[in-house]
Protein backbone atom coordinates (compact mmCIF):
# COMPACT_ATOMS: atom_id res chain seq x y z
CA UNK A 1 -27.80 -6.23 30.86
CA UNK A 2 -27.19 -2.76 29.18
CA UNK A 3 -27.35 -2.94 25.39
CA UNK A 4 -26.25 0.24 22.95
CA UNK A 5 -29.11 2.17 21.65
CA UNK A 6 -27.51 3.46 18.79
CA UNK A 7 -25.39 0.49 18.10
CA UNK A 8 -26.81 0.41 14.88
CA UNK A 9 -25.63 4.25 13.40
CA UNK A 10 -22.24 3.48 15.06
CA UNK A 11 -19.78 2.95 12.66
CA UNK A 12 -16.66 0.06 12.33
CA UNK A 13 -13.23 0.35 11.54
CA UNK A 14 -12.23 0.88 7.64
CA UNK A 15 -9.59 -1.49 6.02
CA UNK A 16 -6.54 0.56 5.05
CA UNK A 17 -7.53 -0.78 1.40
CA UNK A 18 -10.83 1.23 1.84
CA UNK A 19 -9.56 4.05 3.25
CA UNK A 20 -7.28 4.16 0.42
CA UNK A 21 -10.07 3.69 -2.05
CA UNK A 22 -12.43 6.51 -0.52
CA UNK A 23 -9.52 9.36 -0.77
CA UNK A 24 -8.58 8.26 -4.14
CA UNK A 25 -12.29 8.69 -5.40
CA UNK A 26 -14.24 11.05 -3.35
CA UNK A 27 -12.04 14.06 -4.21
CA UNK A 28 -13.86 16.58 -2.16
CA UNK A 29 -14.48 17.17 1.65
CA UNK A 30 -14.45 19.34 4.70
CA UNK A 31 -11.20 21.15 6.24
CA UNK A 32 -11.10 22.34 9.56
CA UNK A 33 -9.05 25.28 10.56
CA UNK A 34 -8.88 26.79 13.86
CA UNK A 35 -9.11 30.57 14.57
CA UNK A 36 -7.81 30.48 18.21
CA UNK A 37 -10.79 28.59 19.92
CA UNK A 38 -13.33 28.50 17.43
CA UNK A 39 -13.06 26.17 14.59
CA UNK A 40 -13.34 27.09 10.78
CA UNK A 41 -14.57 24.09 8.21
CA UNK A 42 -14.92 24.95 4.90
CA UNK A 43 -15.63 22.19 1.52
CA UNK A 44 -12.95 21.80 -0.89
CA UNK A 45 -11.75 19.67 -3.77
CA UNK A 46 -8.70 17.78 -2.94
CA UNK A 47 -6.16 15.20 -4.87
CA UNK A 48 -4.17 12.28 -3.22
CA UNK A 49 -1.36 10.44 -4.11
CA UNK A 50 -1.15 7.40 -1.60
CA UNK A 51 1.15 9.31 -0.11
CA UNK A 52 -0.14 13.09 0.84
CA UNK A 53 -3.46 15.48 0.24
CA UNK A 54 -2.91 18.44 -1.94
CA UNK A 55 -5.52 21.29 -1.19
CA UNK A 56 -6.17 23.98 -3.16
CA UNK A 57 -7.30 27.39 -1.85
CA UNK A 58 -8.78 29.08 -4.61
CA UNK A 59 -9.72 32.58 -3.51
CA UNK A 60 -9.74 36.22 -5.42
CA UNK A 61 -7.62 37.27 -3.82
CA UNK A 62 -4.53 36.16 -1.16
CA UNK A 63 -6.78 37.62 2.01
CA UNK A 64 -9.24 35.17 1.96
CA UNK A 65 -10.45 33.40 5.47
CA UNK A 66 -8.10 30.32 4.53
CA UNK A 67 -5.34 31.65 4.10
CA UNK A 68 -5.58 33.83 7.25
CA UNK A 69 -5.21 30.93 9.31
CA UNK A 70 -3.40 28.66 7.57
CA UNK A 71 0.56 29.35 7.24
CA UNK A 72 3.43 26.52 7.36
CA UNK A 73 2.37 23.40 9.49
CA UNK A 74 -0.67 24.50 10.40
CA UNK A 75 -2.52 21.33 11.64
CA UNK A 76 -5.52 20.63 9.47
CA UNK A 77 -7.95 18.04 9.69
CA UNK A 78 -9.51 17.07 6.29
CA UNK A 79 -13.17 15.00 6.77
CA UNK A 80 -14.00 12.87 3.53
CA UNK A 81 -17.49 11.26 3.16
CA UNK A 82 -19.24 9.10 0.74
CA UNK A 83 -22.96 8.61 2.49
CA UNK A 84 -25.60 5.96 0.79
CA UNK A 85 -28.01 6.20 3.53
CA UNK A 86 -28.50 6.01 7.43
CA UNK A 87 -26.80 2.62 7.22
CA UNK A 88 -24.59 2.77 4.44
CA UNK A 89 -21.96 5.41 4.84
CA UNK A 90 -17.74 5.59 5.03
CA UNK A 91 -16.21 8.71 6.84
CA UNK A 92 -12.07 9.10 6.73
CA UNK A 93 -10.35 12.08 9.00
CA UNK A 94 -6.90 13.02 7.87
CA UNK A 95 -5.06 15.01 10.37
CA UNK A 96 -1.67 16.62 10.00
CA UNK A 97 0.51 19.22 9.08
CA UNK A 98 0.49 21.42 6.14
CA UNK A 99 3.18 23.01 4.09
CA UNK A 100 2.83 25.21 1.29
CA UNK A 101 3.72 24.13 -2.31
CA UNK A 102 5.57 26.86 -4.46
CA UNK A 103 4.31 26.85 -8.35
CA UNK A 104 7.74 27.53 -9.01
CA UNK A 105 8.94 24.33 -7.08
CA UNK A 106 9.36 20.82 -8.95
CA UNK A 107 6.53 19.64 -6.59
CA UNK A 108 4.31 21.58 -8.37
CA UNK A 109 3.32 19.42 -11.06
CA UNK A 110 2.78 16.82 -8.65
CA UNK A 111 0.13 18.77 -6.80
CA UNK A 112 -1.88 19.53 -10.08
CA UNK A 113 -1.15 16.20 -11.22
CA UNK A 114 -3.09 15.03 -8.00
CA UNK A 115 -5.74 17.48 -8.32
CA UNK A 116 -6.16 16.06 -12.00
CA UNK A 117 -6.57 12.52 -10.88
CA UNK A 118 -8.83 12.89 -8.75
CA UNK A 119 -9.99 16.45 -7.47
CA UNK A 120 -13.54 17.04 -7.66
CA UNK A 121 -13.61 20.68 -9.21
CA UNK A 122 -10.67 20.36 -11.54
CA UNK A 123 -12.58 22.27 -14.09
CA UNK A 124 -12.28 25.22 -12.46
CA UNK A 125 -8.42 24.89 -12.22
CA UNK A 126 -7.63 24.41 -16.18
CA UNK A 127 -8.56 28.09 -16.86
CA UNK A 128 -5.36 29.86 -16.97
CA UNK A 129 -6.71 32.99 -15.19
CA UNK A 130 -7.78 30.44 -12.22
CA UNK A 131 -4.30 29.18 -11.70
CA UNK A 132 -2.75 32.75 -10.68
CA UNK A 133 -5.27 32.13 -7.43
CA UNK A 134 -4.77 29.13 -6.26
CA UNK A 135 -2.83 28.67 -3.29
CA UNK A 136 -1.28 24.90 -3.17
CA UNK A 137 -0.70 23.08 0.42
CA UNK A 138 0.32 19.73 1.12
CA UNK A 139 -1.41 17.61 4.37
CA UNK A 140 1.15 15.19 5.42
CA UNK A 141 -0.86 13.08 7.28
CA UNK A 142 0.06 11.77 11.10
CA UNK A 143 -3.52 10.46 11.95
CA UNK A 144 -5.82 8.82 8.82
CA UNK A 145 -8.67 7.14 10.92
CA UNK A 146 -12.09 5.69 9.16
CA UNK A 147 -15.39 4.58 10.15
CA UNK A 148 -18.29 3.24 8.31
CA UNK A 149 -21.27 1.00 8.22
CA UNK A 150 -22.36 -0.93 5.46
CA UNK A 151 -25.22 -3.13 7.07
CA UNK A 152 -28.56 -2.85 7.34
CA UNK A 153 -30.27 -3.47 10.88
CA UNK A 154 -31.47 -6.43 11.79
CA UNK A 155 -35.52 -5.58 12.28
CA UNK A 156 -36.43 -7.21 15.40
């Protein structure tokens, strides 16, 4: 009889509920870009409205490493995390396309609206100087997949 070693650091599937819960509070996480072959992950504050992700590239300037490789739908994959412990942890991937939001386009003021409610770093996006470099892009997700394990082991 086989049994899984690592059975107990494997994860189980999330409700939607949760998932729904962990991108509504985390507000931060890891996007993965692609450079040809070779992958490029980089943390970010993000806001969600149920419905899409809204990431902000804030850069100095609009030739940062981002924005080299991203450009209209660009798949992304965004990795949120809230980890307790070893056997306490939630992970949700968000995969999709991306589009560009225009801060002259009525969408706009949803995107900062999302960042407000729930964006980890919105401080750094109320200064008026900070909102000439931010470049706004909307995931519109086609995969949302989450894992997590919330018991302890059973000691033996």
């Amino acid at each position: 009889m086989s049994q899984n070693l690592y059975a107990q650091f494997s994860g189980t599937p999330m409700s939607r509920e949760d998932i729904e819960r962990l991108l509504k509070n985390q507000g931060y996480g890891i996007v993965s870009l692609c450079d040809d072959d070779t992958p490029y992950s980089v943390p970010l504050s993000f806001g969600y409205d149920g419905e899409a992700v809204y990431l902000p590239f804030l850069s100095e300037s609009r030739h940062s490493r981002k924005a080299e490789l991203v450009s209209e739908g660009t798949i992304v994959r965004l990795l949120v995390t809230d980890i307790n412990g070893r056997f306490d942890w939630q992970s949700v991937s968000v995969t999709g396309p991306v589009r560009s939001v225009d801060p002259d386009d009525e969408e706009w003021a949803q995107f900062i609206a999302a960042l407000d409610d729930n964006a980890w770093f919105i401080s750094g996006f109320e200064r008026a100087d900070s909102l000439e470099s931010i470049q706004g892009w909307r995931l519109d997700p086609e995969e949302i997949r989450g894992l997590e394990r919330t018991e302890q082991p059973v000691a033996e």
